[in-house]
PDB file of N, CA and C in Angstrom:
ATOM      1  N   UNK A   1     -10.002  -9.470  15.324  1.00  0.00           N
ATOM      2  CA  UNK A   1      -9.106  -9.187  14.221  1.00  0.00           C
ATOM      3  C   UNK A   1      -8.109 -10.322  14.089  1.00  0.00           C
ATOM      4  N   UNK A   2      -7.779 -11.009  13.125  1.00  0.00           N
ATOM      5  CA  UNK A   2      -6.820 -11.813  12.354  1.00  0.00           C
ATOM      6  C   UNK A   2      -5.732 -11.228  12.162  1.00  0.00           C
ATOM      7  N   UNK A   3      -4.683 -11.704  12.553  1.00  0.00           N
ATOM      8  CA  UNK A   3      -3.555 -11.066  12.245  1.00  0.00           C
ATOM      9  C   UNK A   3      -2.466 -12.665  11.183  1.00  0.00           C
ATOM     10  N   UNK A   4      -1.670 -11.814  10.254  1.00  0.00           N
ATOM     11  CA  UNK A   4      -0.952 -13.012   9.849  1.00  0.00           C
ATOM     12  C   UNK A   4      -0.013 -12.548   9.363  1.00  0.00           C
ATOM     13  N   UNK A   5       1.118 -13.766   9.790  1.00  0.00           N
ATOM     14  CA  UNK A   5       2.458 -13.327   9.609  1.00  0.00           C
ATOM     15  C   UNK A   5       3.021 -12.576   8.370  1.00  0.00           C
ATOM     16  N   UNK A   6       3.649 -11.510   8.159  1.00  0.00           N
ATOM     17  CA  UNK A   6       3.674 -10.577   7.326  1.00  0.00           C
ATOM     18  C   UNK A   6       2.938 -10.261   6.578  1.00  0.00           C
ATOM     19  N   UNK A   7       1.862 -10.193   6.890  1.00  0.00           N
ATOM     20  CA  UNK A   7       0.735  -9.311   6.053  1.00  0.00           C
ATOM     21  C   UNK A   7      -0.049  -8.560   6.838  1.00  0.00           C
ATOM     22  N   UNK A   8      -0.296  -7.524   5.786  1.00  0.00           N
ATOM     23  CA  UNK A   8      -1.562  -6.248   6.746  1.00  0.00           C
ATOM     24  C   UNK A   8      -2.924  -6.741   6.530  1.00  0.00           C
ATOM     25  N   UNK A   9      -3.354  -6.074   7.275  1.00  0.00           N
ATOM     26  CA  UNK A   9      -4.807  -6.247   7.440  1.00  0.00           C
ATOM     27  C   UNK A   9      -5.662  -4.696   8.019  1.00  0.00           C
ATOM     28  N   UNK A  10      -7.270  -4.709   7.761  1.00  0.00           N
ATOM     29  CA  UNK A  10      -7.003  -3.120   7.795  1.00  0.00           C
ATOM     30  C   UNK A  10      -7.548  -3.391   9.247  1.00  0.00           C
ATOM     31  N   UNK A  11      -7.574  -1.934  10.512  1.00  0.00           N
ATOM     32  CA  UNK A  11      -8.040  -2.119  11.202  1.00  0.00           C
ATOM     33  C   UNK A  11      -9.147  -1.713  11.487  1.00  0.00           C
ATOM     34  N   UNK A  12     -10.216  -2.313  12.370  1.00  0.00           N
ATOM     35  CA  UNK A  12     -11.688  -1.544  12.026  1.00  0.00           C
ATOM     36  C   UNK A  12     -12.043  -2.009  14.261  1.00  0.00           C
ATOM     37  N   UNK A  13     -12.929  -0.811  14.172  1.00  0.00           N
ATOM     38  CA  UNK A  13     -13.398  -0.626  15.321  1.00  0.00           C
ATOM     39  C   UNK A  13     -11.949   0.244  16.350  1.00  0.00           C
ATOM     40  N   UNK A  14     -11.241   1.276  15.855  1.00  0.00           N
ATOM     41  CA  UNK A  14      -9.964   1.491  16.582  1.00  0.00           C
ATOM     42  C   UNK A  14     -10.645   3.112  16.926  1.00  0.00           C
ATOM     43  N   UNK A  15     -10.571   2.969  18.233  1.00  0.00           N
ATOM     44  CA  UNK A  15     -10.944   4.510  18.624  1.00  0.00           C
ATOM     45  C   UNK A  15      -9.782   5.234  19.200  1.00  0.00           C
ATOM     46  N   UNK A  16      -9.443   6.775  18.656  1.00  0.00           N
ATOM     47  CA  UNK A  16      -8.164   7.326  19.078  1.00  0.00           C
ATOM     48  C   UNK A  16      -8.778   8.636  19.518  1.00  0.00           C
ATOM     49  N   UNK A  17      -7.898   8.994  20.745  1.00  0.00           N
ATOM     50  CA  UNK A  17      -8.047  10.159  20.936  1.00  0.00           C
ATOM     51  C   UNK A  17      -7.190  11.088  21.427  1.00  0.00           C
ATOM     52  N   UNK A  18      -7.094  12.240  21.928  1.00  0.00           N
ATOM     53  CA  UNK A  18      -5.739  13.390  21.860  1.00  0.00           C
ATOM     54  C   UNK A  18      -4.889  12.127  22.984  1.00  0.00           C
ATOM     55  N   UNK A  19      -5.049  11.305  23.556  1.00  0.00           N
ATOM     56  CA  UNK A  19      -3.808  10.639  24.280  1.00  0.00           C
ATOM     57  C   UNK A  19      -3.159   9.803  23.091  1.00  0.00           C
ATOM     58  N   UNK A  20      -3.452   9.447  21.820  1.00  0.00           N
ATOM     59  CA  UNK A  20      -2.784   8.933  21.029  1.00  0.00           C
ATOM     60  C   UNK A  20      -1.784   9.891  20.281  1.00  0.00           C
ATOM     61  N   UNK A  21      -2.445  10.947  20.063  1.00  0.00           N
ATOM     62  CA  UNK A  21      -1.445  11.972  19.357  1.00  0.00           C
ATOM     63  C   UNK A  21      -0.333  12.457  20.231  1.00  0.00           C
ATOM     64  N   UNK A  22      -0.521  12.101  21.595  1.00  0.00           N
ATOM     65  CA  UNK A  22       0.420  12.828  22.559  1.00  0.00           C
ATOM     66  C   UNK A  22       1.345  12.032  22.684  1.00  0.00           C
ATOM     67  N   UNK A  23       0.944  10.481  22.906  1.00  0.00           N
ATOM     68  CA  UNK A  23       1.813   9.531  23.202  1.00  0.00           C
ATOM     69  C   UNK A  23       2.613   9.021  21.820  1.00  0.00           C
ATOM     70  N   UNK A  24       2.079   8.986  20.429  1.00  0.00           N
ATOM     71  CA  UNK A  24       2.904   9.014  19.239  1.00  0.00           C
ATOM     72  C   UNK A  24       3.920  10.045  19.377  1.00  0.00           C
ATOM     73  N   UNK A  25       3.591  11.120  19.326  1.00  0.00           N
ATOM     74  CA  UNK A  25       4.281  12.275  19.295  1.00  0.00           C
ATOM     75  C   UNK A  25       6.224  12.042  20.344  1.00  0.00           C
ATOM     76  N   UNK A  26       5.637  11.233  21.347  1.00  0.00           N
ATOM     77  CA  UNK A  26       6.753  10.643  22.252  1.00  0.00           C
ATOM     78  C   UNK A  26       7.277   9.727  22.229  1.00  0.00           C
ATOM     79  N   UNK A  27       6.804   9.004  20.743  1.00  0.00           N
ATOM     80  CA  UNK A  27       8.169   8.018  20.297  1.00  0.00           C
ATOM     81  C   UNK A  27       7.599   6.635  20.536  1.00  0.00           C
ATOM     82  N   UNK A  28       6.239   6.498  21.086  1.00  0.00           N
ATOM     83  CA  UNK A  28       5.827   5.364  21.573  1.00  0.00           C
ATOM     84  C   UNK A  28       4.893   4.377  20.585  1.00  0.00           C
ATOM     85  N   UNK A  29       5.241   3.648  20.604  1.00  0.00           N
ATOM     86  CA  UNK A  29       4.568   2.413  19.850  1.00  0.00           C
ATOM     87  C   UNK A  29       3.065   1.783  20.009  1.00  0.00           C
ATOM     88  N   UNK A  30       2.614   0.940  18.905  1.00  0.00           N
ATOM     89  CA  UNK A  30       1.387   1.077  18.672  1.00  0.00           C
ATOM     90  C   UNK A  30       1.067  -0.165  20.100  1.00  0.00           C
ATOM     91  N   UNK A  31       2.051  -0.878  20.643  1.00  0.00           N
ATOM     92  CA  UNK A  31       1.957  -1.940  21.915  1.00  0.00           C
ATOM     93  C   UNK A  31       1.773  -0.917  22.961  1.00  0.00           C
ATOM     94  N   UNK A  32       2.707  -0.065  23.153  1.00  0.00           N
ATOM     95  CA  UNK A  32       2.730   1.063  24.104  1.00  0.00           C
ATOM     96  C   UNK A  32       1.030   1.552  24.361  1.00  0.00           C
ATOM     97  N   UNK A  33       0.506   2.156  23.362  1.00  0.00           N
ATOM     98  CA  UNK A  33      -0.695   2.480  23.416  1.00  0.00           C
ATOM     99  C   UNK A  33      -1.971   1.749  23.467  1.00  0.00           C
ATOM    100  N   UNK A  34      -1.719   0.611  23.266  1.00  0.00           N
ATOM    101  CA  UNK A  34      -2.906  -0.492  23.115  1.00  0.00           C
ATOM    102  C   UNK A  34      -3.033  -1.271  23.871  1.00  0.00           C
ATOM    103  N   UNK A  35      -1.644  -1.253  24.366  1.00  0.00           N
ATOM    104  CA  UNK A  35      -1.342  -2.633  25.511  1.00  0.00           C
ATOM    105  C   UNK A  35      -1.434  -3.968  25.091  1.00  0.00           C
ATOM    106  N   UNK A  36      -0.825  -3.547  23.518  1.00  0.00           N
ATOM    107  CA  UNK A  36      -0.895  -4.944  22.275  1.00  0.00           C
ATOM    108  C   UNK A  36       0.156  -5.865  23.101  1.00  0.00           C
ATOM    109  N   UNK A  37      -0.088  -7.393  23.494  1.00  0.00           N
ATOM    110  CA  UNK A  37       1.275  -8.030  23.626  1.00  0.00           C
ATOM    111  C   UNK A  37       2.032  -8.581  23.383  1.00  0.00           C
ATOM    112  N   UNK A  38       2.084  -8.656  22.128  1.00  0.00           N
ATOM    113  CA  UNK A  38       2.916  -9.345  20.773  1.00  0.00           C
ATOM    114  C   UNK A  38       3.500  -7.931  20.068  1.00  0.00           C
ATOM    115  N   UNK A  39       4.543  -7.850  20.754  1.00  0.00           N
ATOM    116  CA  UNK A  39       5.647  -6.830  20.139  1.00  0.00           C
ATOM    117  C   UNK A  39       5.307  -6.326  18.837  1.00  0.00           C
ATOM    118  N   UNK A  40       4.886  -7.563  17.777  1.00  0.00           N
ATOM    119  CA  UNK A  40       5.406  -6.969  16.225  1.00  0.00           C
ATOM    120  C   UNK A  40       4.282  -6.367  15.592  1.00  0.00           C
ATOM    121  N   UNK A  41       3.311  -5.885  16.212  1.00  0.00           N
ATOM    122  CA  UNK A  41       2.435  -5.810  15.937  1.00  0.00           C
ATOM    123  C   UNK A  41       2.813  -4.260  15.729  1.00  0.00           C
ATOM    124  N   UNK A  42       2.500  -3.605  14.111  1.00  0.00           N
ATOM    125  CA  UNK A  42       2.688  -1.853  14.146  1.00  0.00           C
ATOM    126  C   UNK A  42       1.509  -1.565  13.391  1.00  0.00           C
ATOM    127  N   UNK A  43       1.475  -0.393  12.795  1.00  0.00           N
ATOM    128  CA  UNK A  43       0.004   0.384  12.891  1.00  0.00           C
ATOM    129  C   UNK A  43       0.680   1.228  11.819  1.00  0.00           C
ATOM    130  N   UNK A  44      -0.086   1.409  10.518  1.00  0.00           N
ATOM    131  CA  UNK A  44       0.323   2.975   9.632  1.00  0.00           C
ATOM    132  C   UNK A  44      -0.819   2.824   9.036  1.00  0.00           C
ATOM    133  N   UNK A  45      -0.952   4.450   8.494  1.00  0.00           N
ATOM    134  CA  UNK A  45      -2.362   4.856   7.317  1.00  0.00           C
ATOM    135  C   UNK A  45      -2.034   4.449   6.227  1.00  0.00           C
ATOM    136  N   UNK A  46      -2.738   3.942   5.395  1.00  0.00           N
ATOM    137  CA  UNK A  46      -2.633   3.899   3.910  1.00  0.00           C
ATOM    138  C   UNK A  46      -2.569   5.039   3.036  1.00  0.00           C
ATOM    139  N   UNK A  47      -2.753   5.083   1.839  1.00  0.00           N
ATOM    140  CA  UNK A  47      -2.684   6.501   1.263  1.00  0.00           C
ATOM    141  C   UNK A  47      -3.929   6.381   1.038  1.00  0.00           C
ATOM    142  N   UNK A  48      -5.112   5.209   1.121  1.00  0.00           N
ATOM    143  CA  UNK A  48      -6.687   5.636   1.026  1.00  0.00           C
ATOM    144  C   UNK A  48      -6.826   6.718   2.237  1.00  0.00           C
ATOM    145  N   UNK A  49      -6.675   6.685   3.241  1.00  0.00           N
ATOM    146  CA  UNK A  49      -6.600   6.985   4.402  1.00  0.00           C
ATOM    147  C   UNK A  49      -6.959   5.718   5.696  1.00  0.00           C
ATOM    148  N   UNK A  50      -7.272   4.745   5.040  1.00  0.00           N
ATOM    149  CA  UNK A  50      -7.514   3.897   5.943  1.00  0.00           C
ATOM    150  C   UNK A  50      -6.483   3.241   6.666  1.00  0.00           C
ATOM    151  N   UNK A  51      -6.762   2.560   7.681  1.00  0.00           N
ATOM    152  CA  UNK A  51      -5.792   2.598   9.080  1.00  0.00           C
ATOM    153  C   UNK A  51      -5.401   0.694   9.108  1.00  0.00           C
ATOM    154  N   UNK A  52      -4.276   0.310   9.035  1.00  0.00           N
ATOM    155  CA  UNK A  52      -3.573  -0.901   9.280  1.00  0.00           C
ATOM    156  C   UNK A  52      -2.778  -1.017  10.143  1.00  0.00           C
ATOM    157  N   UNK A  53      -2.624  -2.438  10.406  1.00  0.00           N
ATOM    158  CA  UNK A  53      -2.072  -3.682  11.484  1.00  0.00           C
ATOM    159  C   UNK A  53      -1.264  -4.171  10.547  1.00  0.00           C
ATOM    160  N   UNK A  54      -0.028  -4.396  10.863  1.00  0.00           N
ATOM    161  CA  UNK A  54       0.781  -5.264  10.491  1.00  0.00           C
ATOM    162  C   UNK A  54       1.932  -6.264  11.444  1.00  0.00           C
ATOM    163  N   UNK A  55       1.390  -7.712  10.959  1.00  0.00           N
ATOM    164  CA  UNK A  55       2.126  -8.368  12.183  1.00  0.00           C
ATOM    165  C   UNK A  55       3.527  -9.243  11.420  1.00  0.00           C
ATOM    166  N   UNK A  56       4.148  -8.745  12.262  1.00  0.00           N
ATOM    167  CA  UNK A  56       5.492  -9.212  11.186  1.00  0.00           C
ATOM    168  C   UNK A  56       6.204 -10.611  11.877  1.00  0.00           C
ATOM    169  N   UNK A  57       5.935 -11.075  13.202  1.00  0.00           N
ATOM    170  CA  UNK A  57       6.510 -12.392  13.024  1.00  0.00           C
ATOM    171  C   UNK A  57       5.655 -13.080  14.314  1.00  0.00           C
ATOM    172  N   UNK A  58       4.565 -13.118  14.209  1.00  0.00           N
ATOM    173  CA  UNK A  58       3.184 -14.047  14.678  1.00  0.00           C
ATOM    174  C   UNK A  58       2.067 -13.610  14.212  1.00  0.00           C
ATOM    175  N   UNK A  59       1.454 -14.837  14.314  1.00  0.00           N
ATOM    176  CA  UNK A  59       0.091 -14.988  14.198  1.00  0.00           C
ATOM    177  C   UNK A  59      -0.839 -15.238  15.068  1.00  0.00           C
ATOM    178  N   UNK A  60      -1.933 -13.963  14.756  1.00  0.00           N
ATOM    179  CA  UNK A  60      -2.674 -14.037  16.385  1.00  0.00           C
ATOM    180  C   UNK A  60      -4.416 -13.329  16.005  1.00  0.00           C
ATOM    181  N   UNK A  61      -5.676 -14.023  17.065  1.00  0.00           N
ATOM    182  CA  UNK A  61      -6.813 -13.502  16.693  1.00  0.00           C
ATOM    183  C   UNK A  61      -7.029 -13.236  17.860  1.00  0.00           C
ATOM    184  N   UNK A  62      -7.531 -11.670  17.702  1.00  0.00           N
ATOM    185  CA  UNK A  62      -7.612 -10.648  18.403  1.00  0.00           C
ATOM    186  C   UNK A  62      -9.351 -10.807  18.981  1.00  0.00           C
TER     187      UNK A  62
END
């Protein structure tokens, strides 16, 4: 995955399961759960329903 500075991108191949809903639920971040290591890296649904990355101050291929 491509990531670039302030822009989304969608994410594909992301498998979640009840430890994601548990650990969101506790305030924890999309690094927290992924063990992403570039801080700016966050995660929201679209209103398609499809699922994004957004890296807000690096650029990085995953």
């Amino acid at each position: 995955m491509r990531y670039s500075c302030g822009h989304k991108e969608q994410l594909i191949n992301a498998a979640f399961d009840t430890r994601w809903l548990i650990i969101s639920s506790m305030g924890y971040t999309i690094k927290d759960v992924f063990q992403v290591s570039d801080a700016c890296i966050s995660l929201h649904f679209a209103s398609t329903g499809e699922l994004f990355t957004t890296a807000h101050m690096c650029s990085r291929i995953i």
